[in-house]
N, C-alpha and C. Protein backbone atom coordinates (compact mmCIF):
# COMPACT_ATOMS: atom_id res chain seq x y z
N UNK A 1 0.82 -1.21 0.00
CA UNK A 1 0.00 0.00 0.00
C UNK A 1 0.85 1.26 0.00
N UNK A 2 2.15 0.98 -0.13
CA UNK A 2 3.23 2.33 0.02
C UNK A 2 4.61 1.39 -0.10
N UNK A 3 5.64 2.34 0.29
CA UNK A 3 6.78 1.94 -0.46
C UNK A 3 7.35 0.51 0.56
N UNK A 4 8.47 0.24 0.44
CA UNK A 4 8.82 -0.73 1.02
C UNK A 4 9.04 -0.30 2.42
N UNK A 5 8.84 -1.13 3.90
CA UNK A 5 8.61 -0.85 5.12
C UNK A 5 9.76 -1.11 5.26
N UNK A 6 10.67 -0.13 6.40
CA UNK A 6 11.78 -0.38 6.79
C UNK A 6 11.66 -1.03 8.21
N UNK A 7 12.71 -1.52 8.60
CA UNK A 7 12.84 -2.94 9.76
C UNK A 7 13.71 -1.90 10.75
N UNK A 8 14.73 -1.09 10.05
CA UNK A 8 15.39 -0.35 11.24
C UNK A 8 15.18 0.94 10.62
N UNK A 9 15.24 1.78 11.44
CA UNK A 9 14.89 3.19 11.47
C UNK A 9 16.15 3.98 11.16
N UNK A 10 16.59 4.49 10.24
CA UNK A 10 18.24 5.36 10.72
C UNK A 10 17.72 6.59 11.39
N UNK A 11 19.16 7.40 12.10
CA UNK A 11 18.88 8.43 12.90
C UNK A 11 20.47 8.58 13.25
N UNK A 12 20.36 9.75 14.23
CA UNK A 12 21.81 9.95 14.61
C UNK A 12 22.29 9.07 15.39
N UNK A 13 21.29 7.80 16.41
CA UNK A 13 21.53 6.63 17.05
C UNK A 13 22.33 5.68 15.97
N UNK A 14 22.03 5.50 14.92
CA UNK A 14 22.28 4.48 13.75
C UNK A 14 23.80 4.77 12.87
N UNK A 15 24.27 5.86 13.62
CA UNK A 15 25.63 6.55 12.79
C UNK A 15 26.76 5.39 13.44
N UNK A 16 27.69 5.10 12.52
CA UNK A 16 29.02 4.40 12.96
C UNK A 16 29.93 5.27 13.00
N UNK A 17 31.06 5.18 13.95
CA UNK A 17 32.09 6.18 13.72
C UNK A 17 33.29 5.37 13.54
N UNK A 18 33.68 5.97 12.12
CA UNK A 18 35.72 5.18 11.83
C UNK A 18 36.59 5.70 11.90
N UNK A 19 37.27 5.49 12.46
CA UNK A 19 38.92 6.47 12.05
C UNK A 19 39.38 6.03 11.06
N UNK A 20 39.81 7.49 10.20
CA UNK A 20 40.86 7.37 8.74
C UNK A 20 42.26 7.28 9.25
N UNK A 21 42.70 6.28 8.65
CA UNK A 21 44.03 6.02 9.07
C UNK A 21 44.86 5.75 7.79
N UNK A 22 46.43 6.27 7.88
CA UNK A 22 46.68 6.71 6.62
C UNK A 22 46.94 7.91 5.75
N UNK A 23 46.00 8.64 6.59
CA UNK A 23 46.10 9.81 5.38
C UNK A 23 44.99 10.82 7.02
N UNK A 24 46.36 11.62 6.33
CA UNK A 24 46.32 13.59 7.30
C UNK A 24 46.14 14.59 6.56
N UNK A 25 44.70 14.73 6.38
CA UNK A 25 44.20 15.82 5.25
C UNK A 25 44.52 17.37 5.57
N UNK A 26 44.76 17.93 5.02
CA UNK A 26 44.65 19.38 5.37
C UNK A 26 43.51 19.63 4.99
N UNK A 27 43.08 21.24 5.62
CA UNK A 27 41.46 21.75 5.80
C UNK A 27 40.84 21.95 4.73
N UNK A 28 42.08 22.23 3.34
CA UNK A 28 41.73 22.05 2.40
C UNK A 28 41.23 20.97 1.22
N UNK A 29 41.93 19.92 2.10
CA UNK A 29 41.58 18.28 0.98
C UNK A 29 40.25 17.61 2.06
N UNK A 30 39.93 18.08 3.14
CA UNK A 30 38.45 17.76 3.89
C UNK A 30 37.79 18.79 3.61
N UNK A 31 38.22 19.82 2.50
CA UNK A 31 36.72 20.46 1.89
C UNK A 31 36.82 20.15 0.49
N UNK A 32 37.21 19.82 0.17
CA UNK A 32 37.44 19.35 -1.29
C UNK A 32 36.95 17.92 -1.11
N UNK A 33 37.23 16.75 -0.27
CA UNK A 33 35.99 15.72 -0.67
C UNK A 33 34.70 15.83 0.17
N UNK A 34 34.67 16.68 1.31
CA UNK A 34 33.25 17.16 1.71
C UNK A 34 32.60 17.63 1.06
N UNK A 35 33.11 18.38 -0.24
CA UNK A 35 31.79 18.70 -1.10
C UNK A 35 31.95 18.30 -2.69
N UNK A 36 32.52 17.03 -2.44
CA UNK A 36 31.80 16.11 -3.48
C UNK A 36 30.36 15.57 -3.33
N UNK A 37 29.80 15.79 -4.14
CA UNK A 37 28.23 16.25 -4.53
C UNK A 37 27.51 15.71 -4.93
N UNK A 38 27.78 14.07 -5.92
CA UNK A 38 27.38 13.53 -6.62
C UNK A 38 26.49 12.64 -6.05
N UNK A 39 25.93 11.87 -7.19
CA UNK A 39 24.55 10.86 -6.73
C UNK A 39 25.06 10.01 -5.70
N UNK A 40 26.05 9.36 -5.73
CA UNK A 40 26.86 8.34 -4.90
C UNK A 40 28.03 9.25 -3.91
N UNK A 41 27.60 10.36 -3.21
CA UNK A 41 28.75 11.09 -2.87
C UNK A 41 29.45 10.59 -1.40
N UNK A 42 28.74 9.54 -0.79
CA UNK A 42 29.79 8.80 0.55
C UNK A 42 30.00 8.35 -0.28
N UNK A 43 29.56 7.07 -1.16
CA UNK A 43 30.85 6.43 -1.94
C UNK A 43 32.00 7.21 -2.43
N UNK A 44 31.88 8.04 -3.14
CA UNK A 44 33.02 8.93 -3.79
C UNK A 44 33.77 9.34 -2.60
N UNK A 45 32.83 10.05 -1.86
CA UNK A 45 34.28 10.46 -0.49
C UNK A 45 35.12 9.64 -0.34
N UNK A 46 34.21 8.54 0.39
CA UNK A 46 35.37 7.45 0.51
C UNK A 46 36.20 6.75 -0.01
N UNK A 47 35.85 6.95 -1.61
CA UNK A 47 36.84 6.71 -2.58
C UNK A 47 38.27 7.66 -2.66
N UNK A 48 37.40 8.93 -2.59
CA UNK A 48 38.51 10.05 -2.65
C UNK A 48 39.70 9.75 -1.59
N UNK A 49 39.39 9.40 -0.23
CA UNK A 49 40.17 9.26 1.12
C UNK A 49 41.18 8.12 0.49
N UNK A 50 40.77 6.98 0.17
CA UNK A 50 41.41 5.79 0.04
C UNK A 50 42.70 6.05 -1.14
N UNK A 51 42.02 7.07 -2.25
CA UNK A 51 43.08 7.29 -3.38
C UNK A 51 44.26 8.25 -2.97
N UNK A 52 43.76 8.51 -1.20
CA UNK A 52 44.95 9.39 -0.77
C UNK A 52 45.53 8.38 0.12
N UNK A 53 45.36 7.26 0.36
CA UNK A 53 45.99 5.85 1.08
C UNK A 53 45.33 6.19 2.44
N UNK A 54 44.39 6.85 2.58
CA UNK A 54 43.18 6.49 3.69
C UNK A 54 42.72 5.31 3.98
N UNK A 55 42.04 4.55 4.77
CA UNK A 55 41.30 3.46 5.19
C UNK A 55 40.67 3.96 6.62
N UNK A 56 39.20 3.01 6.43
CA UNK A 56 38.24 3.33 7.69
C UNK A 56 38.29 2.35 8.20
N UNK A 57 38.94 2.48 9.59
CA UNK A 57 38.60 1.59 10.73
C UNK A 57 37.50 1.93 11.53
N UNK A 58 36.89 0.64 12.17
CA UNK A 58 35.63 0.93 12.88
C UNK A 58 36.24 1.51 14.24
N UNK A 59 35.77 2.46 14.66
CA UNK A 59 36.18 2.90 16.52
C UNK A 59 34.97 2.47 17.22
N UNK A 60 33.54 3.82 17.07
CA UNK A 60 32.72 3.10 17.91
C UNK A 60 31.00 3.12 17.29
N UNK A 61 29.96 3.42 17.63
CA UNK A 61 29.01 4.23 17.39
C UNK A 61 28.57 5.23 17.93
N UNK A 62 28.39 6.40 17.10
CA UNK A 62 27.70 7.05 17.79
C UNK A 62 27.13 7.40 19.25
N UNK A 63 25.65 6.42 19.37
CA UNK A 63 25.21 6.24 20.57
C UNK A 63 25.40 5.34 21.71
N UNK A 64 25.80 5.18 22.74
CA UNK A 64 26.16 3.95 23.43
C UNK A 64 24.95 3.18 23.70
N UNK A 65 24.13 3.41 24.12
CA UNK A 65 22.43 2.73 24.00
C UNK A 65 22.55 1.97 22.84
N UNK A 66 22.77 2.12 21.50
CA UNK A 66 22.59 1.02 20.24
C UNK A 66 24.01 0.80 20.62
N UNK A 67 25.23 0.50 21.00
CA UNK A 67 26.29 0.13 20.72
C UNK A 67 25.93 -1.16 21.79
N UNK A 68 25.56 -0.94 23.05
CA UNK A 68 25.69 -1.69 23.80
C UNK A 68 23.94 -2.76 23.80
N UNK A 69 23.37 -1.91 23.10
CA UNK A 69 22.37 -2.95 23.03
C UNK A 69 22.85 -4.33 21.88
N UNK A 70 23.59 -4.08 20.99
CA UNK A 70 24.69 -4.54 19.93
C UNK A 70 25.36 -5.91 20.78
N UNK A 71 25.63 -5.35 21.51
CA UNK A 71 26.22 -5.73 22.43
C UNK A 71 25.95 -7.26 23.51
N UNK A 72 25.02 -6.78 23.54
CA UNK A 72 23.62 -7.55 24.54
C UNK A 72 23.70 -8.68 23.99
N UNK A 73 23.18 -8.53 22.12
CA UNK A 73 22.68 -9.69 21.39
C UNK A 73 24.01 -10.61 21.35
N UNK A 74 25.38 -10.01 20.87
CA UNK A 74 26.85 -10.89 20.82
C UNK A 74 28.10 -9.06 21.02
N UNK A 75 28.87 -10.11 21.86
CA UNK A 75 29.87 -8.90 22.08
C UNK A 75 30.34 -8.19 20.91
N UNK A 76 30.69 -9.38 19.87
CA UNK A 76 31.30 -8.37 18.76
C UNK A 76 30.55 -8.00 17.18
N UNK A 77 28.84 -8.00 17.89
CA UNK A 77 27.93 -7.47 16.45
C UNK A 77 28.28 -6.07 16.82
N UNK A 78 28.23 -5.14 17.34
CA UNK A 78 29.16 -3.89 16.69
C UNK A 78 30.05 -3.63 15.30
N UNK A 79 31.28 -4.65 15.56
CA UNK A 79 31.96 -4.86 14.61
C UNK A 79 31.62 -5.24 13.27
N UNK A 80 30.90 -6.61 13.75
CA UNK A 80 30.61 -7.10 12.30
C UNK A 80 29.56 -6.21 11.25
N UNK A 81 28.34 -5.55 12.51
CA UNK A 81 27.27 -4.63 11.82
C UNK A 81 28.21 -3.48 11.20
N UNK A 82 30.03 -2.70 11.52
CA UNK A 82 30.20 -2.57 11.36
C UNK A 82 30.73 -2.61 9.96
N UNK A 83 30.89 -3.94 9.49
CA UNK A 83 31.82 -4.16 8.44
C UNK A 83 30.77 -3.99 7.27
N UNK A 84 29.65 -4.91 8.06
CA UNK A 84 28.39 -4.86 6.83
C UNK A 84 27.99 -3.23 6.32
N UNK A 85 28.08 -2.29 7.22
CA UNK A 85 28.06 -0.91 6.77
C UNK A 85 28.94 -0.29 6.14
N UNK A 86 30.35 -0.80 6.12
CA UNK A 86 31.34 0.00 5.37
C UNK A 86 31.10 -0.76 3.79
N UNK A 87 30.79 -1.80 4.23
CA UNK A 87 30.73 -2.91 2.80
C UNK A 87 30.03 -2.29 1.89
N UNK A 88 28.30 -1.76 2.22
CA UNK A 88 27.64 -1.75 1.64
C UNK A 88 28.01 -0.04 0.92
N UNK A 89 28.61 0.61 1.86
CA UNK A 89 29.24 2.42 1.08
C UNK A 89 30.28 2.30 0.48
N UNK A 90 30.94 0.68 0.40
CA UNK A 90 31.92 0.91 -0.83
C UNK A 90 31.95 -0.85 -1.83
N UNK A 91 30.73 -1.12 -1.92
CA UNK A 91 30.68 -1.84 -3.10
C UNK A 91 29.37 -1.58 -3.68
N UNK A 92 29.05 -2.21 -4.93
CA UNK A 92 27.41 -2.15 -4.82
C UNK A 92 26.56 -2.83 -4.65
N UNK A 93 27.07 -3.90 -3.19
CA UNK A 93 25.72 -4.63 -2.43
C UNK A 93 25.18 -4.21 -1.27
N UNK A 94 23.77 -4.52 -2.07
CA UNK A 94 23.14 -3.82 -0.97
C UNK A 94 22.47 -5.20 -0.05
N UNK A 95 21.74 -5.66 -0.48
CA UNK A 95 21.33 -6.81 0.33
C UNK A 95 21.68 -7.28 1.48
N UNK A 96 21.17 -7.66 2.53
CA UNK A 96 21.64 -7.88 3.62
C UNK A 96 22.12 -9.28 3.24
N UNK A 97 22.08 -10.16 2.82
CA UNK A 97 22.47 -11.66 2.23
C UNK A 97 23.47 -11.11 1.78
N UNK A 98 23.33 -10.78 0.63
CA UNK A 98 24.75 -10.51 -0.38
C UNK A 98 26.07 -10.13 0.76
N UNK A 99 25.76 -8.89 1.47
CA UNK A 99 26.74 -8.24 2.47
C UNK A 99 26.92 -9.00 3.17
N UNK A 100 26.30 -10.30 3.70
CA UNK A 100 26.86 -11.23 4.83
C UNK A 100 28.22 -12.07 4.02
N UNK A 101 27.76 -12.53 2.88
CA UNK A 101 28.12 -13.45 1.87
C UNK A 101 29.20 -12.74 1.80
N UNK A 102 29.53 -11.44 1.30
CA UNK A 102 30.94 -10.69 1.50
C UNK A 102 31.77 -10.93 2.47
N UNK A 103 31.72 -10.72 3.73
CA UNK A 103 31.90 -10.38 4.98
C UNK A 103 32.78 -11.85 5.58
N UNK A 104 31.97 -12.47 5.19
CA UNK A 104 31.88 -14.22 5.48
C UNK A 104 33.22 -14.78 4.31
N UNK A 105 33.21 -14.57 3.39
CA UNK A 105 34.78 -14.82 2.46
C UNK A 105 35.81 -13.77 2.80
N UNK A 106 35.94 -12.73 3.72
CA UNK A 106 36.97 -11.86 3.81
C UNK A 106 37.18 -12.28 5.38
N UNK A 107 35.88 -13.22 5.89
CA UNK A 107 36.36 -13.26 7.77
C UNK A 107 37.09 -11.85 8.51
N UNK A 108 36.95 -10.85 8.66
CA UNK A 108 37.42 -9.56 9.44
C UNK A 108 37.14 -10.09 10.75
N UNK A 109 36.79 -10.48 11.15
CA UNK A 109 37.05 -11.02 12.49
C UNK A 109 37.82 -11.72 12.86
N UNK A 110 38.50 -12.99 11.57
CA UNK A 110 39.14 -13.62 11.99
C UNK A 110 39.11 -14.51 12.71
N UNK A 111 37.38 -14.97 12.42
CA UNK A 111 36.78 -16.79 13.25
C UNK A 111 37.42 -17.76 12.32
N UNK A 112 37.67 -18.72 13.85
CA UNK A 112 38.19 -20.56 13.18
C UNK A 112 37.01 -20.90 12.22
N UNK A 113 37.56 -20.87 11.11
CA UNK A 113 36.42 -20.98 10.01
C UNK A 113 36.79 -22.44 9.66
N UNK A 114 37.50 -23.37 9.80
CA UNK A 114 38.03 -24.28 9.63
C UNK A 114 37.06 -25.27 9.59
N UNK A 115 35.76 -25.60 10.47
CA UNK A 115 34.89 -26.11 10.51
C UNK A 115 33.54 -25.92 9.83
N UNK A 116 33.96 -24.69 9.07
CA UNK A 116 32.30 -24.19 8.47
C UNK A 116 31.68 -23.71 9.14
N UNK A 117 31.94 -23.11 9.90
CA UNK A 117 30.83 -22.60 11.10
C UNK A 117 29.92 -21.14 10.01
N UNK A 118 29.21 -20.98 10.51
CA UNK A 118 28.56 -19.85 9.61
C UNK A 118 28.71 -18.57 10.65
N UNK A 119 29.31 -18.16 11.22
CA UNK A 119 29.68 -16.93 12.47
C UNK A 119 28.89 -15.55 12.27
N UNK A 120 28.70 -15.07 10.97
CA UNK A 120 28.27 -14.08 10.68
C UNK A 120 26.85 -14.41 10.01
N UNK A 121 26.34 -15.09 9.27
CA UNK A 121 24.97 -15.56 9.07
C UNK A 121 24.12 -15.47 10.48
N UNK A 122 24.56 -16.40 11.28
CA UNK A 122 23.93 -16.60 12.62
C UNK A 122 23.80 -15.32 13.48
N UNK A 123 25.02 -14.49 13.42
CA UNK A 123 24.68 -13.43 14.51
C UNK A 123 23.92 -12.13 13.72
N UNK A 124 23.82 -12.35 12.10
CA UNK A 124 23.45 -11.32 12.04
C UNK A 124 21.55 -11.38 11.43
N UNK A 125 21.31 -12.64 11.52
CA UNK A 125 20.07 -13.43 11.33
C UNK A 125 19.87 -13.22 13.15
N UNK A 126 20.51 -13.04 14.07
CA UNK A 126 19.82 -12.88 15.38
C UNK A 126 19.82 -10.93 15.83
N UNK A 127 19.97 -10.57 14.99
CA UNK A 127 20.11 -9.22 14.95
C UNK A 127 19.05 -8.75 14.43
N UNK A 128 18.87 -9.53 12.89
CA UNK A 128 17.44 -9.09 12.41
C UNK A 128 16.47 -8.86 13.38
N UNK A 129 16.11 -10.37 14.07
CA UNK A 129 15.06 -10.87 14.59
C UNK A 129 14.98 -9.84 15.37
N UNK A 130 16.02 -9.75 16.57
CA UNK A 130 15.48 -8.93 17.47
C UNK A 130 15.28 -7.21 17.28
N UNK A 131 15.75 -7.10 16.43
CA UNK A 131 14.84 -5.62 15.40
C UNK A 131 13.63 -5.98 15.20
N UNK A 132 13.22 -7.09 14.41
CA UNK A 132 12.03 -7.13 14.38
C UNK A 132 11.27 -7.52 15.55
N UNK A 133 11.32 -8.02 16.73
CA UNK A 133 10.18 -8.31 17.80
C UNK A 133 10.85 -7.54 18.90
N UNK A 134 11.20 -6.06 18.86
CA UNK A 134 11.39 -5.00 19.94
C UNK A 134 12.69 -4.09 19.82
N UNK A 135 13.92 -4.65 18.93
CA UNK A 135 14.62 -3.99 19.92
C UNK A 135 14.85 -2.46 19.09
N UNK A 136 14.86 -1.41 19.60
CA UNK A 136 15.09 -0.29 18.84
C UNK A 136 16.62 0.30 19.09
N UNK A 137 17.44 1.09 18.48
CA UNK A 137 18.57 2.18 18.34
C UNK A 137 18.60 2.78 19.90
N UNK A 138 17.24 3.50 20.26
CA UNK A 138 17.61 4.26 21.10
C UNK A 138 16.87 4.07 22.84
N UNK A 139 16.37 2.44 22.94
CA UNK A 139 16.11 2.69 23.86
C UNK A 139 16.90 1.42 24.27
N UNK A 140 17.04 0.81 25.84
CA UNK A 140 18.01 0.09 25.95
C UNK A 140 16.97 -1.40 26.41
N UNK A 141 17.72 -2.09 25.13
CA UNK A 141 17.08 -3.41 24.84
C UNK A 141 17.70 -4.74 26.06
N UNK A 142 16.41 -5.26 26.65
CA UNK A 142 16.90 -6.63 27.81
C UNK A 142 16.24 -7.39 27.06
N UNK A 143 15.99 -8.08 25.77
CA UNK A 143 15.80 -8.78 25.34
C UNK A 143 14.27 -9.62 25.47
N UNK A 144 13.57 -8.73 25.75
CA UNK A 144 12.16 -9.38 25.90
C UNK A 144 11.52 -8.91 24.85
N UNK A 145 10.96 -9.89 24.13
CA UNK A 145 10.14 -9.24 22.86
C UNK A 145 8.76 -8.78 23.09
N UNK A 146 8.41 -7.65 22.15
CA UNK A 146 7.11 -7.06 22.09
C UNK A 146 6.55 -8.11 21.61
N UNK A 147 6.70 -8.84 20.64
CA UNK A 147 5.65 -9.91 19.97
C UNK A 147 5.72 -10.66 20.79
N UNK A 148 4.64 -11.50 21.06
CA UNK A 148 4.94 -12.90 21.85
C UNK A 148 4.16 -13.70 21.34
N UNK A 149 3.40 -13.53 20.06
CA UNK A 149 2.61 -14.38 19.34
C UNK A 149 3.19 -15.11 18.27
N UNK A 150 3.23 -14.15 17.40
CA UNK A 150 3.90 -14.01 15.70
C UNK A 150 4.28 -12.83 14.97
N UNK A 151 4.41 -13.16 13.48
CA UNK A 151 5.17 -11.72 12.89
C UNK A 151 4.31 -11.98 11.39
N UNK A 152 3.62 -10.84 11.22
CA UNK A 152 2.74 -10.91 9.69
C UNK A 152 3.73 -10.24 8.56
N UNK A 153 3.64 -10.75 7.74
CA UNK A 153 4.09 -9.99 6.56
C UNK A 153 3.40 -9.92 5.31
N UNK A 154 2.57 -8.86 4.97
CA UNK A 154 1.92 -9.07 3.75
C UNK A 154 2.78 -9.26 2.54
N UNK A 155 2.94 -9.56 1.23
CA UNK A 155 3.84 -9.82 0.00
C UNK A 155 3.20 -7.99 -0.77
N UNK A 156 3.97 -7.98 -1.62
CA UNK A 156 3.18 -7.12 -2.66
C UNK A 156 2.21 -7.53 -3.38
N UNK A 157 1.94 -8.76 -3.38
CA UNK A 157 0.84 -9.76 -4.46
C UNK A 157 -0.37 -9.51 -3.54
N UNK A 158 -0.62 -9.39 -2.10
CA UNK A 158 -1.44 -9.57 -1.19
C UNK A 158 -1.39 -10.80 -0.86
N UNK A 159 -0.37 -11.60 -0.58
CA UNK A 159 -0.30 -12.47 -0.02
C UNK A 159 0.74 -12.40 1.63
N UNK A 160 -0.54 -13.01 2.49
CA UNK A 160 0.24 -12.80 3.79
C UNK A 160 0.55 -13.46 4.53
N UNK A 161 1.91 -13.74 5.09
CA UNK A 161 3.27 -14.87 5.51
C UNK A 161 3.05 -14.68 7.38
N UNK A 162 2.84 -15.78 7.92
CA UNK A 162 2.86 -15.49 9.53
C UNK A 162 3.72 -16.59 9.65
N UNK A 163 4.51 -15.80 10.51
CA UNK A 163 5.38 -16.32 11.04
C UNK A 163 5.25 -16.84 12.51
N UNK A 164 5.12 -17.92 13.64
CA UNK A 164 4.95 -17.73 14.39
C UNK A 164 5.95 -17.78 15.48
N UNK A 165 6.17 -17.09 16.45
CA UNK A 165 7.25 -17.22 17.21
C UNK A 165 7.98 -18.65 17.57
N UNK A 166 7.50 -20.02 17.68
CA UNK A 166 8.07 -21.13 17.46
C UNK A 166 8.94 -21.22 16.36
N UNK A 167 8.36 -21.29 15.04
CA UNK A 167 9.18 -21.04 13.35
C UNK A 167 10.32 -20.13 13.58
N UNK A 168 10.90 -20.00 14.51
CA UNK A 168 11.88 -18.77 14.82
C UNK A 168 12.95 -19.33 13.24
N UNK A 169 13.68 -20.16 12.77
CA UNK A 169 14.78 -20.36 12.20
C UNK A 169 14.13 -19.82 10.80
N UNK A 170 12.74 -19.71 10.20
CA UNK A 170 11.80 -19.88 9.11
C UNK A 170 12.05 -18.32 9.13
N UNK A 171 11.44 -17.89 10.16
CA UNK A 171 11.66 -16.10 10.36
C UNK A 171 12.95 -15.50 10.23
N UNK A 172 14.15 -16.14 10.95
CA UNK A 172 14.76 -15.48 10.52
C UNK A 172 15.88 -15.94 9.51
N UNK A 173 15.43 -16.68 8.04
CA UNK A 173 15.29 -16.74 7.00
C UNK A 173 15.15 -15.77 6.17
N UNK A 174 13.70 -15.64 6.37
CA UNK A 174 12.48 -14.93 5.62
C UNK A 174 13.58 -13.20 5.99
N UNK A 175 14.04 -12.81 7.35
CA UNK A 175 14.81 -11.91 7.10
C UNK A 175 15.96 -11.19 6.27
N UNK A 176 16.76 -12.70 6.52
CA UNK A 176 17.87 -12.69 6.17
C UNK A 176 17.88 -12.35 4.46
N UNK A 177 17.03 -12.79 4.09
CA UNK A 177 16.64 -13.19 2.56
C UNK A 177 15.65 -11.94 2.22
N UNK A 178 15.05 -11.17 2.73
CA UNK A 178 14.60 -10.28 2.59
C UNK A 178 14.39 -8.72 2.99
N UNK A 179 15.92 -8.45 3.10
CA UNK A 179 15.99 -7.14 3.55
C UNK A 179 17.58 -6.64 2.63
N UNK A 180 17.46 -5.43 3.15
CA UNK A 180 18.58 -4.50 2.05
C UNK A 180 18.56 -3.49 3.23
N UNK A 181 20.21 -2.58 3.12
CA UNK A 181 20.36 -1.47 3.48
C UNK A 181 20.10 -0.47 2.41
N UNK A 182 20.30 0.52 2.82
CA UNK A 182 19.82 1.66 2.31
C UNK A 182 20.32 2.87 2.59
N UNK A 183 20.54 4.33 1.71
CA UNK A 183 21.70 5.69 2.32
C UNK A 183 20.22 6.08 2.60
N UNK A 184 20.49 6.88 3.96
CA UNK A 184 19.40 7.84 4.40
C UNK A 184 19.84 9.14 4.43
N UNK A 185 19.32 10.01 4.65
CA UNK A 185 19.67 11.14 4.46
C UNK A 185 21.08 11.89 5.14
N UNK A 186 21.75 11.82 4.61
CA UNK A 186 23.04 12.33 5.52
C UNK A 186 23.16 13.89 6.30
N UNK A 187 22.44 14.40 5.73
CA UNK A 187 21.75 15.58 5.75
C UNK A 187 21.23 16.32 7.20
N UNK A 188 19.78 15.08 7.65
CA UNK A 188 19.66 14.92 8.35
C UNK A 188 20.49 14.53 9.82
N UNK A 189 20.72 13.03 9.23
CA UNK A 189 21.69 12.35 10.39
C UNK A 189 22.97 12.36 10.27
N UNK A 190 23.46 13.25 9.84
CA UNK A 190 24.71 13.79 10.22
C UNK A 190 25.68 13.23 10.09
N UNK A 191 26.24 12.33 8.63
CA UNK A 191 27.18 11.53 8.79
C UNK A 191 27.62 12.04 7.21
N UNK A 192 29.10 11.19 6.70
CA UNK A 192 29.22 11.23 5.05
C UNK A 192 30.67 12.11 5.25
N UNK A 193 30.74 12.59 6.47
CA UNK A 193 31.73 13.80 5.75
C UNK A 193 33.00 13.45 7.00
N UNK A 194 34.09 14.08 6.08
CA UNK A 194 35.19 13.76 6.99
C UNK A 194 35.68 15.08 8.18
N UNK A 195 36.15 14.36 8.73
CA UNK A 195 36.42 15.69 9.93
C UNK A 195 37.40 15.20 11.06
N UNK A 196 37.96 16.28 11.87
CA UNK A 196 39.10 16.34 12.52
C UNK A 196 38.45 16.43 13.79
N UNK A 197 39.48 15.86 14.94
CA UNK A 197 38.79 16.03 16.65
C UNK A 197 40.44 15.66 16.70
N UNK A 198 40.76 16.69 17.85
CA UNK A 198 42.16 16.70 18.98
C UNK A 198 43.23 15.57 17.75
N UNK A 199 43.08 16.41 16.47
CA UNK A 199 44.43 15.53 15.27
C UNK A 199 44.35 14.30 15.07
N UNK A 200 42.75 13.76 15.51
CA UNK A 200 42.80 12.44 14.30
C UNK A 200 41.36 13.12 13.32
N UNK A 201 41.33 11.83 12.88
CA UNK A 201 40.33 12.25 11.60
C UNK A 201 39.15 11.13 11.59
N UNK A 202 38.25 11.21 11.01
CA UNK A 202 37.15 10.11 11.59
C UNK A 202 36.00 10.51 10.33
N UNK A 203 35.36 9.80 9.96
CA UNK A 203 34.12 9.42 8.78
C UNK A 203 33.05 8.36 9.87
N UNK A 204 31.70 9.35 9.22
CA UNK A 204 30.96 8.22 10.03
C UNK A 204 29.81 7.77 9.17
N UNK A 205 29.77 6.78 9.42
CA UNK A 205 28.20 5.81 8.23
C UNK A 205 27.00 5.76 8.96
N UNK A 206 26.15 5.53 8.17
CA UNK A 206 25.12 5.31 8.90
C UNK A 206 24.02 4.18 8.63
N UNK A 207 23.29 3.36 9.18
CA UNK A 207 22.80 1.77 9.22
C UNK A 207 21.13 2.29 9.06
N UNK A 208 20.35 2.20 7.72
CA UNK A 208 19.06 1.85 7.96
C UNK A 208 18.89 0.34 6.96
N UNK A 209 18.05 -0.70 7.59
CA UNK A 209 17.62 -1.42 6.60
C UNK A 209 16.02 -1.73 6.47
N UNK A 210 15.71 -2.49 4.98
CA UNK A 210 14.76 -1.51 5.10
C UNK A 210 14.19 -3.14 4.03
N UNK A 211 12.76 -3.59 3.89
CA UNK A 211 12.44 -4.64 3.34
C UNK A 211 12.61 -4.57 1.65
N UNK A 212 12.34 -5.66 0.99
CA UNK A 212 12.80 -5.42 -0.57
C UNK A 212 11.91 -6.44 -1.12
């Protein structure tokens, strides 16, 4: 009945913060890719940084309420939600599948993968979920879900998928397989551009995803 429903909300809670490492811009080369302008212009920034031997490391988020609710679900989904956000502002996947599928052949974490374990599928299929049955950015999540029944999803065809809280592995499937990030307004939430604090330098992203 309207456009596609988003699962997470962006906001200034939803911003990541990285340090550029590598590269010490003068005030003049952080206004020169701050106002690159174009359709894709965090991509380009961050292109611009890197062609000066820049790289973004993750430091923290933004808000500590979503960092540590992050937190709650596995100590190091920060990170990984991290990687999936830099992934998606510098390739062109958007999909939350696709970006795991990335993430998962480059291991940045650096799990005993030796066994097949799926490390990043699993934590970030338990991330969905609990976006979807309560947990929000800005308030501080103990893990009790608002749903305690099920989860509806109408199709665009008018066909409608219930999920019920037992089917938990079916649900978060149906997530995993059906969601995408998305740029929100930088504008707004305050991220995209590079900038200086006490002589380091730092770029920050920002996380909405949103159904497809």
């Amino acid at each position: 009945m309207g456009g596609d429903a988003t699962l997470l909300n962006a906001g200034k809670t939803t911003n990541f913060i990285y340090q550029v490492l590598g590269f010490k811009p003068t005030a003049k080369e952080i206004k020169t890719i701050n106002e690159i302008d174009t359709k894709s212009k965090i991509k380009d920034r961050i292109e611009a940084i890197k062609k000066q031997g820049g790289k973004l490391k993750f430091l923290t988020l933004e808000q500590d309420v979503f960092k540590n609710n992050l937190v709650l679900i596995d100590s190091l989904l920060p990170n990984i939600v991290a990687e999936i956000v830099k992934t998606f502002f510098t390739t062109t996947l958007s999909s939350t599948k696709d970006l795991t599928d990335s993430i998962n052949k480059v291991n940045p974490l650096n799990y005993d993968t030796q066994f097949a374990h799926t490390f990043y599928d699993y934590k970030i299929k338990r991330f969905l979920t609990d976006v979807a049955l309560g947990m929000t950015p800005s308030k501080v999540w103990t893990g009790v879900y608002d749903a305690t029944g099920g989860y509806l999803i109408i199709k665009e065809n008018g066909d409608v998928l219930c999920y019920h809280i037992y089917n938990r592995n079916q649900f978060e499937d149906y997530l995993f397989a059906n969601t995408k990030l998305e740029t929100a307004s930088s504008t707004r939430h305050e991220f995209g551009k590079l900038y200086e604090d006490n002589g380091q330098f730092y770029f920050k992203l920002n996380l909405q995803i949103r159904f497809k």
